[in-house]
C-alpha atoms as a PDB file:
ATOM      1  CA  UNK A   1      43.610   6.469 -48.512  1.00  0.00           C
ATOM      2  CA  UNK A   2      44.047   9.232 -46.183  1.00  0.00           C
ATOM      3  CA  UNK A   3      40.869  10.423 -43.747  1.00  0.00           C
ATOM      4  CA  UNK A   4      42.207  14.180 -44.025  1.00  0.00           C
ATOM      5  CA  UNK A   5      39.615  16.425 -46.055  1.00  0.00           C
ATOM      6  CA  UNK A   6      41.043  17.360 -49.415  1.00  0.00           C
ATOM      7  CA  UNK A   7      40.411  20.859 -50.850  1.00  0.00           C
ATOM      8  CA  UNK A   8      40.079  21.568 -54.781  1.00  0.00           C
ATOM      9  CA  UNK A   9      38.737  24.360 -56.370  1.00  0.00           C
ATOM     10  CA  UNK A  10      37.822  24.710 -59.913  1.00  0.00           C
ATOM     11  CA  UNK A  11      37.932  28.597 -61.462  1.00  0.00           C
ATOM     12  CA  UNK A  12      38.421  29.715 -64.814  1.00  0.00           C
ATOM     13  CA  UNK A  13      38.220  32.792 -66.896  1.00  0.00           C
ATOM     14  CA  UNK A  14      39.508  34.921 -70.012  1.00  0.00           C
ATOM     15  CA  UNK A  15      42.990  35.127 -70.083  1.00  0.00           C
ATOM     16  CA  UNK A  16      45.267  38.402 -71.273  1.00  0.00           C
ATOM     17  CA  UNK A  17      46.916  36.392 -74.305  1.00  0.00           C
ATOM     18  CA  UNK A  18      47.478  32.596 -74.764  1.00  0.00           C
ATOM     19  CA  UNK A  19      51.124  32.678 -74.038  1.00  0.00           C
ATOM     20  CA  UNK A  20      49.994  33.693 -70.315  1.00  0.00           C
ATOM     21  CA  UNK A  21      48.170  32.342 -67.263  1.00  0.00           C
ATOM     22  CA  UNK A  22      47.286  35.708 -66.511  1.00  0.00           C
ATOM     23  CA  UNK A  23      43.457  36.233 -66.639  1.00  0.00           C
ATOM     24  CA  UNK A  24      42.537  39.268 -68.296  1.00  0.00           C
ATOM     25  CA  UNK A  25      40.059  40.619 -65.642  1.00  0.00           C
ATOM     26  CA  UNK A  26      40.220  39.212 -61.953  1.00  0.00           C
ATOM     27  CA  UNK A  27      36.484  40.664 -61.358  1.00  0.00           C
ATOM     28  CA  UNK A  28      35.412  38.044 -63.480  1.00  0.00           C
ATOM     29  CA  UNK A  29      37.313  34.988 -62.271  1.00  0.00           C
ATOM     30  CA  UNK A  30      34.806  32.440 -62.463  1.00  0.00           C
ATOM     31  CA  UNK A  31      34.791  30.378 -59.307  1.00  0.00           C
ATOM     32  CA  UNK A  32      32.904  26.965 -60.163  1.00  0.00           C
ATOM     33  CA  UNK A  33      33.191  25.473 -56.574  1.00  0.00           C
ATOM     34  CA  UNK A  34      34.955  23.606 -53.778  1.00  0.00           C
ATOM     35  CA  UNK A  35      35.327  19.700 -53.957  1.00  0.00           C
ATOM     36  CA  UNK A  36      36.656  17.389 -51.436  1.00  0.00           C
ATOM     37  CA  UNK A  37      37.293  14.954 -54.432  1.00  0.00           C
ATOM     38  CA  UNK A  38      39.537  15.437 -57.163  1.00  0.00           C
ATOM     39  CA  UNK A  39      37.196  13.184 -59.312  1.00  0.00           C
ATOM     40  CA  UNK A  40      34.717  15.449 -58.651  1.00  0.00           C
ATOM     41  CA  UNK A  41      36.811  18.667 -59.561  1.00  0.00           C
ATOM     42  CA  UNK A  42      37.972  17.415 -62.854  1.00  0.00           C
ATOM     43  CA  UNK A  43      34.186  16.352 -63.677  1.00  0.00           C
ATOM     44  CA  UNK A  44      33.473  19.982 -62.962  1.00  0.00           C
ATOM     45  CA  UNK A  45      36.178  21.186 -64.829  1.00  0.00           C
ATOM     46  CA  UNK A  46      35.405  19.475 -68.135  1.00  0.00           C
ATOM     47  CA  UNK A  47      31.842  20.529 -67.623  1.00  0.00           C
ATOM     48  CA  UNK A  48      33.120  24.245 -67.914  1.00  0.00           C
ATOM     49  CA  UNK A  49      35.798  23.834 -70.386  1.00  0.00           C
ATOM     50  CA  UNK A  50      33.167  22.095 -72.589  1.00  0.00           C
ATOM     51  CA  UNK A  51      30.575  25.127 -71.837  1.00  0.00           C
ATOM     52  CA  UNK A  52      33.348  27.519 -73.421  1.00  0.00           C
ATOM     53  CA  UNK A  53      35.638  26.027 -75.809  1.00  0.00           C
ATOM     54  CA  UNK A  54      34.291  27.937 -78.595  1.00  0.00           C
ATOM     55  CA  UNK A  55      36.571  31.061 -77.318  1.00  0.00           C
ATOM     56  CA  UNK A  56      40.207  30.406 -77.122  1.00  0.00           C
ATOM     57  CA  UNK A  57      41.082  33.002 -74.372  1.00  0.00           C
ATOM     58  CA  UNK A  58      38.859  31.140 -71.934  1.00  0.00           C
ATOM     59  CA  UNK A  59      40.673  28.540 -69.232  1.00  0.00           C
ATOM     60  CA  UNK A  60      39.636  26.607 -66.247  1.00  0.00           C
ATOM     61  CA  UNK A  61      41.774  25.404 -63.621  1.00  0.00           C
ATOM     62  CA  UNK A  62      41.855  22.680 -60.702  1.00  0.00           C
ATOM     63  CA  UNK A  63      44.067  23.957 -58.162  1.00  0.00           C
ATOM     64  CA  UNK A  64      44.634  21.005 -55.438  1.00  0.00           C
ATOM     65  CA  UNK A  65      44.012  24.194 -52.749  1.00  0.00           C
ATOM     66  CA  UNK A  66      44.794  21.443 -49.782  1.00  0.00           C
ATOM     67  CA  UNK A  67      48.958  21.113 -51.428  1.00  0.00           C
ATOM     68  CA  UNK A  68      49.038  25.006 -50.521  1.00  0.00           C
ATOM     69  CA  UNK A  69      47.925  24.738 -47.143  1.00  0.00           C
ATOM     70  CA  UNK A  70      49.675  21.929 -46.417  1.00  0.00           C
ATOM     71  CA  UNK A  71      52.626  21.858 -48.340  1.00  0.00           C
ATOM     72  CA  UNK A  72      54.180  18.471 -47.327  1.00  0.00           C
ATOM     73  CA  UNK A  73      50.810  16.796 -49.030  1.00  0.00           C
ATOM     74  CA  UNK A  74      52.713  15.830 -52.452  1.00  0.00           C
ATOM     75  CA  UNK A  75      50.150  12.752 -53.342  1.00  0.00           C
ATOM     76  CA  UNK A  76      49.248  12.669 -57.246  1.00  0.00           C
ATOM     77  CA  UNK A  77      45.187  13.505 -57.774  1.00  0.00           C
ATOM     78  CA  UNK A  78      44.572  13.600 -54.468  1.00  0.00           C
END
């Protein structure tokens, strides 16, 4: 295991249409947080998906935000 800090950030929101990953208004982009753990991330994650899986449109996303700033980082999960 690697002593560099790992970045992952959990949004979500209403997409346009369910054929897109397009969300249907940025201004309400729900950011959930910043977690150096992907464990922690997806534990956030299903907390929100759970919290809104009675509408169809809505999606939440863990993007590993340390794999864009460093692109050479190509670990699964981490």
């Amino acid at each position: 295991m690697s002593d560099k800090q790992l970045l992952h950030l959990v949004i979500g929101g209403e997409l346009a249409d369910l054929s897109s990953m397009e969300f249907r208004d940025l201004s309400k982009v729900d950011l959930v947080g910043a977690y150096g753990a992907y464990d922690d991330a997806l534990r956030a994650w299903r907390t929100k998906a759970q919290q809104t899986v009675d509408n169809a449109l809505m999606r939440y996303f863990i993007i590993h935000a340390h794999k864009l700033l460093d692109p050479s980082e190509d670990d699964d999960h981490s």
